[in-house]
C-alpha atoms as a PDB file:
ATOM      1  CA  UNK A   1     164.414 129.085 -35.218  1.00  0.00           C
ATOM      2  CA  UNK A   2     165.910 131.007 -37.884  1.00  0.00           C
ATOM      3  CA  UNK A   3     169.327 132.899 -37.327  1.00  0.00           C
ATOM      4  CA  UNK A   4     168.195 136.252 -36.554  1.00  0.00           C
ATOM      5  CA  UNK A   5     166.105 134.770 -33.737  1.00  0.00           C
ATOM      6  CA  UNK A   6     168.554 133.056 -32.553  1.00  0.00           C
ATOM      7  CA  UNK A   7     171.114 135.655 -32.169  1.00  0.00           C
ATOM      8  CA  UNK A   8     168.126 137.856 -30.415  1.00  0.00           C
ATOM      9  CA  UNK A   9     168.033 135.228 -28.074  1.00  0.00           C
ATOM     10  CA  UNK A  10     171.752 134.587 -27.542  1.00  0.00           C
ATOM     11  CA  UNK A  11     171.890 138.427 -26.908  1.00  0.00           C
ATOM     12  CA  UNK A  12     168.830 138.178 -24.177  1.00  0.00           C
ATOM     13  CA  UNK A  13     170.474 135.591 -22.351  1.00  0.00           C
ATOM     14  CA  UNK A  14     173.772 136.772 -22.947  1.00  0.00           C
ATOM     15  CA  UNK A  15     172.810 140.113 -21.166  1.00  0.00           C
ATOM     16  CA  UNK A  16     170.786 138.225 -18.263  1.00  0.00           C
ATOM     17  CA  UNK A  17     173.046 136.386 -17.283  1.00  0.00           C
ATOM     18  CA  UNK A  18     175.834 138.742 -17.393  1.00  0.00           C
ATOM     19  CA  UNK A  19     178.091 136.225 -19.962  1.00  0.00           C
ATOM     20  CA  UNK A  20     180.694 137.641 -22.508  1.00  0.00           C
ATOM     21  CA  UNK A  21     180.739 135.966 -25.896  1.00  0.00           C
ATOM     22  CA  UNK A  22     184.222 136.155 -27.377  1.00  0.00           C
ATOM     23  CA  UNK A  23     184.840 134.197 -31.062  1.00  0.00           C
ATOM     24  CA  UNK A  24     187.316 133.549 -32.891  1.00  0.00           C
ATOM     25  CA  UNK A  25     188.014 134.998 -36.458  1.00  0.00           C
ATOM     26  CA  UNK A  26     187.552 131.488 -37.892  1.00  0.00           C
ATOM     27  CA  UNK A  27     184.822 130.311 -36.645  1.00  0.00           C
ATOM     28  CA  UNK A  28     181.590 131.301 -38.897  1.00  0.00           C
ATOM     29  CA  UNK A  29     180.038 134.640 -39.814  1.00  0.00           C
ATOM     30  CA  UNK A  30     176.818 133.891 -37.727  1.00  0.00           C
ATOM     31  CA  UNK A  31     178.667 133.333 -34.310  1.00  0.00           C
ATOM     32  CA  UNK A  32     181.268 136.229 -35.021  1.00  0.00           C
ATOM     33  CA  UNK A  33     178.188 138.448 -35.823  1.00  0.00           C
ATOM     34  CA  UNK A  34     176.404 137.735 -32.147  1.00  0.00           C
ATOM     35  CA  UNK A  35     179.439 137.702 -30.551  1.00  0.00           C
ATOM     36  CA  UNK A  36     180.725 140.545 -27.782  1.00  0.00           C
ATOM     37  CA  UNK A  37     183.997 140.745 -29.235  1.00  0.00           C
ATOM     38  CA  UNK A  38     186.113 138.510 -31.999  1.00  0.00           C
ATOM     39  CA  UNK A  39     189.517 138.499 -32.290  1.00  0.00           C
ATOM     40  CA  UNK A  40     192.641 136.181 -32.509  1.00  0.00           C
ATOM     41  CA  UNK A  41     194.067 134.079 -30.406  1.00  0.00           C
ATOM     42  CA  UNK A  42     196.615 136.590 -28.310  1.00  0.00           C
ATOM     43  CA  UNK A  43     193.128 139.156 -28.497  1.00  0.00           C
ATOM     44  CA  UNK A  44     191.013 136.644 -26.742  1.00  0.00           C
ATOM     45  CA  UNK A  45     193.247 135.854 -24.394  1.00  0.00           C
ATOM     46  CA  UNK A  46     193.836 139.768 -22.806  1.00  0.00           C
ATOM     47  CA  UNK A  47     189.646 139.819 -23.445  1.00  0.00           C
ATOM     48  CA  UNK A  48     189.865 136.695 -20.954  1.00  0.00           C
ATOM     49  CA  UNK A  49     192.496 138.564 -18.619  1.00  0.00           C
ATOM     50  CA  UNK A  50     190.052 141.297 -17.689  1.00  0.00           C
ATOM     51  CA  UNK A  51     186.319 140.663 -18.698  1.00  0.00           C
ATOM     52  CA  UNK A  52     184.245 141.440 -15.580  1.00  0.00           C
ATOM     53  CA  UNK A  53     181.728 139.450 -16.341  1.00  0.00           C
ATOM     54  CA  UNK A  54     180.295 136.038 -14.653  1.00  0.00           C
ATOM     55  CA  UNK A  55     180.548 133.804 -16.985  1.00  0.00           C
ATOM     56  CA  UNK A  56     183.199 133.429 -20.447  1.00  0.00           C
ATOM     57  CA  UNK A  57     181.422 131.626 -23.816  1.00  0.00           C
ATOM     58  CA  UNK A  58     184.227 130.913 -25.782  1.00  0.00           C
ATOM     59  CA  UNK A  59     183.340 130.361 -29.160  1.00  0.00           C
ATOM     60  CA  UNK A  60     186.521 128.751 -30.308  1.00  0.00           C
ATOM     61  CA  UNK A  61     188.477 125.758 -30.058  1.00  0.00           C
ATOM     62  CA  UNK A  62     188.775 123.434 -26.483  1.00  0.00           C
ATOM     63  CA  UNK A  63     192.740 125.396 -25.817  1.00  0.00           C
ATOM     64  CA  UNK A  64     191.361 128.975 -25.931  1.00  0.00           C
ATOM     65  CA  UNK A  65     188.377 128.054 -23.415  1.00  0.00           C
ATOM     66  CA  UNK A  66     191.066 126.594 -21.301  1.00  0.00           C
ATOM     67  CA  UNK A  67     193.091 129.945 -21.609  1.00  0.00           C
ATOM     68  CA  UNK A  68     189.949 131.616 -20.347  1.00  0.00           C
ATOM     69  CA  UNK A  69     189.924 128.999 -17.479  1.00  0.00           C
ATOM     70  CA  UNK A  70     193.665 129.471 -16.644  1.00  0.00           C
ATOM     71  CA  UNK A  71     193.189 132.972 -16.430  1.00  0.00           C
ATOM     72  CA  UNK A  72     189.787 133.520 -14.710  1.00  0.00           C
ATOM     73  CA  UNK A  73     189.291 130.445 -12.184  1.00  0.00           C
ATOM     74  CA  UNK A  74     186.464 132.449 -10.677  1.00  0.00           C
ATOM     75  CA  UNK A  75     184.520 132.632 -13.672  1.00  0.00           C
ATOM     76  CA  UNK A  76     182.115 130.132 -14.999  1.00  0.00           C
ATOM     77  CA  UNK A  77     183.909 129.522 -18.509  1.00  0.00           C
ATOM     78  CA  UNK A  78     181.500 127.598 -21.039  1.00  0.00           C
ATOM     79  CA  UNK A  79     182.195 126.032 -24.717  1.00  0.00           C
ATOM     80  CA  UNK A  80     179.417 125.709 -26.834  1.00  0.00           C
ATOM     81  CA  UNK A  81     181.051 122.339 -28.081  1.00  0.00           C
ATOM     82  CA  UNK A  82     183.457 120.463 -26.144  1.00  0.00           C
ATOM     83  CA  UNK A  83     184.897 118.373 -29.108  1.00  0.00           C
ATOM     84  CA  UNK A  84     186.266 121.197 -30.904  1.00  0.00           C
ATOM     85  CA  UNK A  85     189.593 120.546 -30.331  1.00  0.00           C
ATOM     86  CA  UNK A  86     192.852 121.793 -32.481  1.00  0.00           C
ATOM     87  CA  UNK A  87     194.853 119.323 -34.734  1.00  0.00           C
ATOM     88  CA  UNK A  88     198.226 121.477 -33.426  1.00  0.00           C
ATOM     89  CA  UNK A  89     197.034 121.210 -29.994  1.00  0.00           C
ATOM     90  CA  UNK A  90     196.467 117.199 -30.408  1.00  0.00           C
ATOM     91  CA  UNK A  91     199.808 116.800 -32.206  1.00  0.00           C
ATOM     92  CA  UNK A  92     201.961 117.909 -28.920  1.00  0.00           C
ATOM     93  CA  UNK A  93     199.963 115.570 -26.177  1.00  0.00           C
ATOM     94  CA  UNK A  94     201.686 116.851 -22.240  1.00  0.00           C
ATOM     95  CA  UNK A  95     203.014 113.675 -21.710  1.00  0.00           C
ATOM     96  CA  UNK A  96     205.167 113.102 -24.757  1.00  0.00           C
ATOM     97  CA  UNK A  97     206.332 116.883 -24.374  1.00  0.00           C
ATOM     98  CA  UNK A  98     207.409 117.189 -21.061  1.00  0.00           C
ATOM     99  CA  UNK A  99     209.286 114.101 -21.682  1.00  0.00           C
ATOM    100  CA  UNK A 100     210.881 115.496 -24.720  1.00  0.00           C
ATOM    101  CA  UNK A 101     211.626 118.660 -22.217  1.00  0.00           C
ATOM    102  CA  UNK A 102     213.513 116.306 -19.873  1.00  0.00           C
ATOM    103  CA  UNK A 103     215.570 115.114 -22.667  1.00  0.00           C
ATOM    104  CA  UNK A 104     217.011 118.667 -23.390  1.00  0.00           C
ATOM    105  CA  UNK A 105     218.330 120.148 -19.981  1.00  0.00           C
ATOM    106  CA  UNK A 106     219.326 123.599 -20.030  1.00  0.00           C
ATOM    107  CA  UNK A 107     216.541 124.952 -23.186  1.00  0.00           C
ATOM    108  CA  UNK A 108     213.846 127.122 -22.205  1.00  0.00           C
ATOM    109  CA  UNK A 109     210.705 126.042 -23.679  1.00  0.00           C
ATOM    110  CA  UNK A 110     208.457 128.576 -25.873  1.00  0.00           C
ATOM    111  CA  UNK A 111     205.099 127.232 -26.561  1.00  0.00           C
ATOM    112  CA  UNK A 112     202.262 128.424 -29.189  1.00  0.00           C
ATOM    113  CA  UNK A 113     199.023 128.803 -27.396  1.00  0.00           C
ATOM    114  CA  UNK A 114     197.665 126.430 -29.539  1.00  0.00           C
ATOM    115  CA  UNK A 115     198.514 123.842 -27.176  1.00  0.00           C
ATOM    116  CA  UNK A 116     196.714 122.014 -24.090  1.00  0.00           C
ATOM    117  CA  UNK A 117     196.905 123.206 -20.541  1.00  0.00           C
ATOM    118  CA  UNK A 118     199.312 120.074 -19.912  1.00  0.00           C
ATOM    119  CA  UNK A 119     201.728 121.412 -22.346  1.00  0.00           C
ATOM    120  CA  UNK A 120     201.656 124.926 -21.066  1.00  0.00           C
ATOM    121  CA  UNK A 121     202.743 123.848 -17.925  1.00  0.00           C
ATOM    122  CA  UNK A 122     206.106 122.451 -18.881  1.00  0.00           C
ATOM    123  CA  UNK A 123     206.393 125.585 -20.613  1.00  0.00           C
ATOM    124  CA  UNK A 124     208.344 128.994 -19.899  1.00  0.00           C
ATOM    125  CA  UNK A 125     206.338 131.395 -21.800  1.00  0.00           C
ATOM    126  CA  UNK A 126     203.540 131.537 -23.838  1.00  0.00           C
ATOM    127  CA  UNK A 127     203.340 132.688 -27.763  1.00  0.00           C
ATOM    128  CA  UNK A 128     200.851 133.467 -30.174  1.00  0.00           C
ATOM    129  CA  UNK A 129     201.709 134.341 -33.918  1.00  0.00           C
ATOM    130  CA  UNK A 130     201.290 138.359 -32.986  1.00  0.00           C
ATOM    131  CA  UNK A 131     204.131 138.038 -30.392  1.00  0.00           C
ATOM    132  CA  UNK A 132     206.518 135.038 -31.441  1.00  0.00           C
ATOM    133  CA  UNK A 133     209.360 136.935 -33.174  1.00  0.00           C
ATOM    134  CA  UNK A 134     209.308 139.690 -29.806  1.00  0.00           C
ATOM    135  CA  UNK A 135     209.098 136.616 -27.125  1.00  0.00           C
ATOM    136  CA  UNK A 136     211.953 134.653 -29.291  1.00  0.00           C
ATOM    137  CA  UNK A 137     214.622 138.217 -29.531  1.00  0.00           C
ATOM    138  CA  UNK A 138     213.606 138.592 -25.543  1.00  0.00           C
ATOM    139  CA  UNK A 139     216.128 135.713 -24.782  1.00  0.00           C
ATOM    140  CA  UNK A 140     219.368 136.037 -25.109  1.00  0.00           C
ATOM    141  CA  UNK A 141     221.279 135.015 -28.318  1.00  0.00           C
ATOM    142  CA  UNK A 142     223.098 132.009 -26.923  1.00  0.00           C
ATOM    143  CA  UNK A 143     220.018 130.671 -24.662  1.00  0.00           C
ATOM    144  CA  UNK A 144     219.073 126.743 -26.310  1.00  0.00           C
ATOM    145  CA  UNK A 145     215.392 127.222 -26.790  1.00  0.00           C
ATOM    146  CA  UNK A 146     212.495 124.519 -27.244  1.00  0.00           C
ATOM    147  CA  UNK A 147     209.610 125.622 -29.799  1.00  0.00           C
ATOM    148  CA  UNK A 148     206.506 123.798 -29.909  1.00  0.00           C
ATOM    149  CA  UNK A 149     204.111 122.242 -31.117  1.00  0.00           C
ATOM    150  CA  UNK A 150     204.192 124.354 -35.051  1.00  0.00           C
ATOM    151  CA  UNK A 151     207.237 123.424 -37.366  1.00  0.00           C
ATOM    152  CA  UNK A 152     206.382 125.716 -39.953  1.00  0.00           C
ATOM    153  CA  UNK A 153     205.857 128.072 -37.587  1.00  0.00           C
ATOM    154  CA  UNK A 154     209.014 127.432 -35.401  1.00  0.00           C
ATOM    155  CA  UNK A 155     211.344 127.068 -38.722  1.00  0.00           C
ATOM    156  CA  UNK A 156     209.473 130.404 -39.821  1.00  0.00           C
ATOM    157  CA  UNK A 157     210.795 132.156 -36.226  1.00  0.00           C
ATOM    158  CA  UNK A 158     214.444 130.429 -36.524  1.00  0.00           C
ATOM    159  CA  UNK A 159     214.647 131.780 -40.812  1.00  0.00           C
ATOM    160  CA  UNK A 160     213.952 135.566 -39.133  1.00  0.00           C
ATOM    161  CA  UNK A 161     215.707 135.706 -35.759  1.00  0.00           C
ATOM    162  CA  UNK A 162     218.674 133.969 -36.950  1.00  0.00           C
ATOM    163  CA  UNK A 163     217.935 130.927 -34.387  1.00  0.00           C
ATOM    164  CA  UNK A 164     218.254 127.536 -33.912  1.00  0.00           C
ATOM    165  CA  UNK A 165     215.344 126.402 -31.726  1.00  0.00           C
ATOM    166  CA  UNK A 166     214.544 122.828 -31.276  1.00  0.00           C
ATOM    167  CA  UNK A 167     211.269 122.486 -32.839  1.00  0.00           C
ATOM    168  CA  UNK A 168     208.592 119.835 -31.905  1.00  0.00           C
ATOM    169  CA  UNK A 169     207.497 118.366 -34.925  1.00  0.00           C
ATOM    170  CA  UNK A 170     203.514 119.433 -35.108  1.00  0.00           C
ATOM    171  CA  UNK A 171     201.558 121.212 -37.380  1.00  0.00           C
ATOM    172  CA  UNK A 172     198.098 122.775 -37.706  1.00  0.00           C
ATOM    173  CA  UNK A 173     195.459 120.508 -40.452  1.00  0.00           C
ATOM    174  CA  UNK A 174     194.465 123.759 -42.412  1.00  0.00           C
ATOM    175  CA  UNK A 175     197.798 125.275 -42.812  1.00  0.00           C
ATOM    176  CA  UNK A 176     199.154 122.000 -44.131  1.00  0.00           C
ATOM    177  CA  UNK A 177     196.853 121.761 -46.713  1.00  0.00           C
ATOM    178  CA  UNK A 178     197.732 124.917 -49.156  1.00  0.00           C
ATOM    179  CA  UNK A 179     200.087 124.570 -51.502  1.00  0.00           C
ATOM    180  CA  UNK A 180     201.969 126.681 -53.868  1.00  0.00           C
ATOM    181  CA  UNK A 181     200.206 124.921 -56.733  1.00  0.00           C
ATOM    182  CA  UNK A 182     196.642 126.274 -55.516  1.00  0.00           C
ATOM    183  CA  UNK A 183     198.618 130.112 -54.928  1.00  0.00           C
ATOM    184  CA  UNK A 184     199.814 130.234 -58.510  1.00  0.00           C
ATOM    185  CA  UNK A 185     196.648 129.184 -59.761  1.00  0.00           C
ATOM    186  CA  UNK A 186     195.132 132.277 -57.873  1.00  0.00           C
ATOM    187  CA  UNK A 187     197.746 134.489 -59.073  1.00  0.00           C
ATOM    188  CA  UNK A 188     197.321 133.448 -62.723  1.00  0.00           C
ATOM    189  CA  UNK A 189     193.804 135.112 -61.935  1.00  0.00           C
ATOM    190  CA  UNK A 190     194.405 137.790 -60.313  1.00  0.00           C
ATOM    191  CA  UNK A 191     197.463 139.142 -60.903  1.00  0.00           C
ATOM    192  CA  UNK A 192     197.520 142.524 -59.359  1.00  0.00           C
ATOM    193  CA  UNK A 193     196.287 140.649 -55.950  1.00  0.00           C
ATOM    194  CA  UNK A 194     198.546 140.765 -52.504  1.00  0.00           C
ATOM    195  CA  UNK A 195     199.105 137.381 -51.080  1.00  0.00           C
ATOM    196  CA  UNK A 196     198.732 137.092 -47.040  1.00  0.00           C
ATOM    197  CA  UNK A 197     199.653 134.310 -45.507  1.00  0.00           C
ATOM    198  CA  UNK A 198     200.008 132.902 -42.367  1.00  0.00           C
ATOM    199  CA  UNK A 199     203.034 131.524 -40.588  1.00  0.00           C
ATOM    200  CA  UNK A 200     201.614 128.332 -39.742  1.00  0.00           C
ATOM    201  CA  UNK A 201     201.835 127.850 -43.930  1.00  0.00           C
ATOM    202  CA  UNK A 202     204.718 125.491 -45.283  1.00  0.00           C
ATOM    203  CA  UNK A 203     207.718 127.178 -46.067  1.00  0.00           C
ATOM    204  CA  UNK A 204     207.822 127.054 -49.879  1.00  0.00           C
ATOM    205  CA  UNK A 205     203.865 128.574 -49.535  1.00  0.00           C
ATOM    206  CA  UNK A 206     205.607 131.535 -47.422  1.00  0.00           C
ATOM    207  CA  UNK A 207     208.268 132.206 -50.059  1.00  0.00           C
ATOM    208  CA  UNK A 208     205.368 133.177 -51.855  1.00  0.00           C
ATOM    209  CA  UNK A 209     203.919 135.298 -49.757  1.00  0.00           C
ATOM    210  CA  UNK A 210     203.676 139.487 -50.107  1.00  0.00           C
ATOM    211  CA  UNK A 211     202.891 139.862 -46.500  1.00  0.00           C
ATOM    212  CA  UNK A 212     203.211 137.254 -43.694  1.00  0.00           C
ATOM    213  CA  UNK A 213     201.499 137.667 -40.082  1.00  0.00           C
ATOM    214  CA  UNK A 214     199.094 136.516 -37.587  1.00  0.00           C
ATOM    215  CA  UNK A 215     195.522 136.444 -38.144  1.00  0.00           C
ATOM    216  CA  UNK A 216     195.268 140.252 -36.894  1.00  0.00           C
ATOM    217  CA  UNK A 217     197.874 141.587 -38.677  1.00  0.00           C
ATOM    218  CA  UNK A 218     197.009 140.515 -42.110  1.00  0.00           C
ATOM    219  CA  UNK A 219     193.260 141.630 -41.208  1.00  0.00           C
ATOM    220  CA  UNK A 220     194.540 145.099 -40.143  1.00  0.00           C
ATOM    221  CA  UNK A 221     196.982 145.175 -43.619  1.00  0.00           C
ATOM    222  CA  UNK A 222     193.464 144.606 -45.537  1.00  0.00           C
ATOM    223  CA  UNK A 223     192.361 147.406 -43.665  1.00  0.00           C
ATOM    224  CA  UNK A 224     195.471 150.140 -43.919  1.00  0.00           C
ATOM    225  CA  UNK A 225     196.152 149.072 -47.677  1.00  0.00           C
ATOM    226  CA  UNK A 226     195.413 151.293 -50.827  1.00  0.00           C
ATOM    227  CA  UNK A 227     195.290 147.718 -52.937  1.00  0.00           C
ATOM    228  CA  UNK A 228     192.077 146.357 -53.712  1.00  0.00           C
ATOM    229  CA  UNK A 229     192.310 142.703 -54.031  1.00  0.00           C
ATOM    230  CA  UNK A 230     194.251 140.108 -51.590  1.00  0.00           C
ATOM    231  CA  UNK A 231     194.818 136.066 -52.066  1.00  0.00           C
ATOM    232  CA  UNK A 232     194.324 134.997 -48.423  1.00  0.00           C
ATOM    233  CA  UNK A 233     196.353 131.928 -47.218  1.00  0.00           C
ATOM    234  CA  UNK A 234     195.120 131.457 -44.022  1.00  0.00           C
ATOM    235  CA  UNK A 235     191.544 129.902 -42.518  1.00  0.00           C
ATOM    236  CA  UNK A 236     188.938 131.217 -44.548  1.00  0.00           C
ATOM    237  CA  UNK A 237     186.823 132.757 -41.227  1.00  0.00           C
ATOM    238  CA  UNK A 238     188.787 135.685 -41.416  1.00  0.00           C
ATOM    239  CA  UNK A 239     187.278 136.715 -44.889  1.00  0.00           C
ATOM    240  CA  UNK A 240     184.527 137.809 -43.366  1.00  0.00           C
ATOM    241  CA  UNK A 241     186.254 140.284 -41.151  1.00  0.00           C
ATOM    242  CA  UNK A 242     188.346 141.436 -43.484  1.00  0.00           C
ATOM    243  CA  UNK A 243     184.654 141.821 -45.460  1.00  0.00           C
ATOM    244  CA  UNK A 244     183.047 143.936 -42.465  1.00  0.00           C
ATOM    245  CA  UNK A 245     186.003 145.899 -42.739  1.00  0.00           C
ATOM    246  CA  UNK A 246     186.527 146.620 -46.310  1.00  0.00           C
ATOM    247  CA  UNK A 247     183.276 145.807 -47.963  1.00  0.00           C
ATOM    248  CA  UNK A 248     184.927 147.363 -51.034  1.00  0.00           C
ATOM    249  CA  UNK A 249     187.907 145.199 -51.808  1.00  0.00           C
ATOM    250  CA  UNK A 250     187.836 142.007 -52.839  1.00  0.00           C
ATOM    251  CA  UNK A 251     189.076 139.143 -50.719  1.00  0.00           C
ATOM    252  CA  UNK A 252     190.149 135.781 -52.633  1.00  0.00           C
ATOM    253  CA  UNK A 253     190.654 132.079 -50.550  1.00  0.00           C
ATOM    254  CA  UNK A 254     193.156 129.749 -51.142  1.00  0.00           C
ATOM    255  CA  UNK A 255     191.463 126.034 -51.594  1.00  0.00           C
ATOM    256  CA  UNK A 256     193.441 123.070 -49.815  1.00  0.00           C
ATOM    257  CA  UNK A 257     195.624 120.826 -51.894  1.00  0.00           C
ATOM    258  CA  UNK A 258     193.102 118.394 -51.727  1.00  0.00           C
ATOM    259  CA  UNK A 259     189.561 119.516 -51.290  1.00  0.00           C
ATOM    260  CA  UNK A 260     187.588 116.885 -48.976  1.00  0.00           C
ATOM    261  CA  UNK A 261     184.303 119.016 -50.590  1.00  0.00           C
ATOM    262  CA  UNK A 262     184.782 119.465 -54.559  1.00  0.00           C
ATOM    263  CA  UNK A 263     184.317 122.543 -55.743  1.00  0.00           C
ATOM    264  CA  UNK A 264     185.031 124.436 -52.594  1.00  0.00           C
ATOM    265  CA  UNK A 265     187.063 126.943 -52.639  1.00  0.00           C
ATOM    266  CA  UNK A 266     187.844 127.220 -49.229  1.00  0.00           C
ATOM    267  CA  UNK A 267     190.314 125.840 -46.639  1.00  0.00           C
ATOM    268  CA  UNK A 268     187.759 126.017 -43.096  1.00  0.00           C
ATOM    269  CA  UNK A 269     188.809 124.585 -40.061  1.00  0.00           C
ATOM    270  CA  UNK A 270     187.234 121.392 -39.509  1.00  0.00           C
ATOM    271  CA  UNK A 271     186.711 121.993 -35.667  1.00  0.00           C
ATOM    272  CA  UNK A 272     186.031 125.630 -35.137  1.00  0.00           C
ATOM    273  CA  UNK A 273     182.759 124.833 -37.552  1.00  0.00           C
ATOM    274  CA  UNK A 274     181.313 122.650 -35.216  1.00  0.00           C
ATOM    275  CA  UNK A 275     180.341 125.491 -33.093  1.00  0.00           C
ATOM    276  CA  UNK A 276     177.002 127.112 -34.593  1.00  0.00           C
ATOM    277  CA  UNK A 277     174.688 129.411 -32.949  1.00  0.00           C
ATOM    278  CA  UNK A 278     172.233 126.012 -32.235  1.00  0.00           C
ATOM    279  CA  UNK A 279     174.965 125.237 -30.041  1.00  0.00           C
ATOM    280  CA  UNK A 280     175.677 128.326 -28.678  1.00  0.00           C
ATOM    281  CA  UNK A 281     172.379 129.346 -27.795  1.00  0.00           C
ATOM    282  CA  UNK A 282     171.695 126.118 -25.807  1.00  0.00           C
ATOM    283  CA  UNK A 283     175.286 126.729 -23.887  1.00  0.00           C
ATOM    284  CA  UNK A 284     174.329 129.794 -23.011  1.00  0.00           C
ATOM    285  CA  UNK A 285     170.902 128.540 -21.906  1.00  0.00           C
ATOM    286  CA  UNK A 286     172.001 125.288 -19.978  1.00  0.00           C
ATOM    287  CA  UNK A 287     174.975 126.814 -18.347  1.00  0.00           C
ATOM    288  CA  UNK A 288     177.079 123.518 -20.193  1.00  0.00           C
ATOM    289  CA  UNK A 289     179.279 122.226 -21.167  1.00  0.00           C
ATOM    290  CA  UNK A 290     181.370 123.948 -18.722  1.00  0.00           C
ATOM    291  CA  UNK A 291     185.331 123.746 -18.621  1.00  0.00           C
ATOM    292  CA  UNK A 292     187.443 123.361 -15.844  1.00  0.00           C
ATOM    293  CA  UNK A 293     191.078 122.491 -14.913  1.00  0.00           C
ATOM    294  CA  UNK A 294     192.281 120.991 -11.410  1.00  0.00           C
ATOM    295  CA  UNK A 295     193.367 123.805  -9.219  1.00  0.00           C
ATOM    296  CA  UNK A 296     197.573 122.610  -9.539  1.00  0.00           C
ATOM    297  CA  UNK A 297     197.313 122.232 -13.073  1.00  0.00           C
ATOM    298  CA  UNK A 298     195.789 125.690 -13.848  1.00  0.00           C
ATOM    299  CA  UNK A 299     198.713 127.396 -11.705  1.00  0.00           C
ATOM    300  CA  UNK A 300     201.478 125.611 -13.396  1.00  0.00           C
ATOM    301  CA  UNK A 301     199.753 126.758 -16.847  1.00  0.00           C
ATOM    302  CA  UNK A 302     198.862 130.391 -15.927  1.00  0.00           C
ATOM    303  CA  UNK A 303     202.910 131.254 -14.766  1.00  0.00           C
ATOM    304  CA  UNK A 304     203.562 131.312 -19.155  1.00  0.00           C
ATOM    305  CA  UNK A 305     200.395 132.918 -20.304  1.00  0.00           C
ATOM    306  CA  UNK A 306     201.252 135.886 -17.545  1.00  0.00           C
ATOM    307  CA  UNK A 307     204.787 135.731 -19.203  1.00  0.00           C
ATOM    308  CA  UNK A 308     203.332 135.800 -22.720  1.00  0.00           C
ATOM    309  CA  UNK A 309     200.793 138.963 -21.581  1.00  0.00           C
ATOM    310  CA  UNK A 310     203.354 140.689 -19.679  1.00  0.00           C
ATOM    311  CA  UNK A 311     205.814 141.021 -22.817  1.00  0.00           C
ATOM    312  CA  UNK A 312     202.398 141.900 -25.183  1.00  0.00           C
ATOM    313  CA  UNK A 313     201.610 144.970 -23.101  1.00  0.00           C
END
């Protein structure tokens, strides 16, 4: 069945059986074009908070459908393919954290979403890139604080605020592979272009950065800027957004350090690509593979999210 068809399909069931497709900006153009709405991760999760209808496809990575889970346990919450998981998510595993939690009495914890339900429930409050800096300046200045699972990320927040949080020592497999090298060599090109990067990026790749932000904000500074071309440091998903958006500007990737595909120029998240519309469709079809979280669990992990969406308002 060829794409179009497919999507007509999706769309058919989609609307019969009263589902919501959300997707995230990185996974491909196909899925973010059937899609009900795409966004980033804090996006998704409000979409999550109030959708009224039966059943959540989250076209994403295994966290975000949990997130959908935590915060709609009436809902039938489906994931086109369970083994798209997220390297930052694997790198903090619940165990070893709340361990490392019980080790430090007396921090409050702050924990990216990209993390398992596990983690979230040894955790105070919730982050996403879009709100990290305004959760962080909520507490006050002399309050030990725990950041995890990002170090780039979490030394990014501490270089800004001023602070000294105890970072876990994670990190996300796309963001670790640009360099400065590969920026440089962009920049040689195009030398009138904006770099955007994101703050999961290595510090010395930030220092080269024009703009730094969440997935959203550097697609809405695309959007609101009079420049016409942009060196994009951040999983190459988003260019097709930023495409829809601005169809006349030019949008450049950043290739990893090491390509594991020669002569691609692109840095793609090796998990969010393993959901395609073939798998989508027969999710959506099936009813499966369906996520859920035991009942304690979910509670535990919903009290930080709540936190997180409560200070995004």
């Amino acid at each position: 069945m060829c794409h179009t068809d497919l999507q007509k399909e999706i769309r058919h069931l989609a609307e019969a059986k009263r589902a919501v497709i959300l997707a995230h900006y990185y996974t491909e153009a196909a899925v973010q074009d059937v899609a009900d709405f795409v966004g980033d991760s804090l996006a998704l999760a409000q979409q999550a908070a109030t959708t009224d209808a039966d059943i959540i496809v989250m076209c994403g990575v295994h966290f975000m459908a949990e997130t959908c889970k935590i915060l709609s346990p009436s809902k039938k919450v489906l994931i086109p393919d369970p083994a798209a998981t997220c390297s930052l998510a694997e790198s903090c595993p619940g165990d070893a954290f709340a361990e490392f939690v019980r080790q430090h009495p007396g921090h409050k914890v702050i924990s990216y979403v990209n993390t398992s339900a596990a983690t979230k429930a040894v955790t105070d409050v919730v982050v996403t890139s879009s709100n990290a800096r305004q959760v962080v300046d909520s507490f006050p200045a002399d309050q030990p604080l725990i950041f995890a699972p990002d170090r780039n990320l979490g030394s990014y927040l501490n270089s800004v605020t001023g602070r000294n949080m105890l970072l876990w020592d994670g990190a996300c497999h796309v963001h670790e592979r640009f360099s400065p090298a590969k920026i440089l060599e962009q920049k040689a090109l195009h030398p009138q272009a904006k770099v955007l990067a994101h703050p999961e990026c290595k510090a010395a790749v930030l220092r080269l950065a024009d703009v730094i932000g969440s997935t959203a904000r550097l697609l809405n500074y695309t959007v609101e800027s009079d420049e016409d071309e942009f060196i994009v440091v951040t999983e190459s998903g988003i260019l097709h957004e930023m495409q829809q958006r601005s169809p006349q500007k030019t949008f450049i990737p950043v290739p990893p350090e090491v390509s594991e595909m020669p002569g691609c120029s692109c840095n793609e998240c090796n998990y969010m690509r393993l959901v395609t519309l073939e798998k989508l469709f027969r999710c959506l079809r099936d009813e499966s593979p369906e996520v859920t979280l035991p009942e304690e669990l979910r509670k535990r992990a919903e009290q930080p999210i709540r936190a997180m969406l409560r200070l995004s308002k």
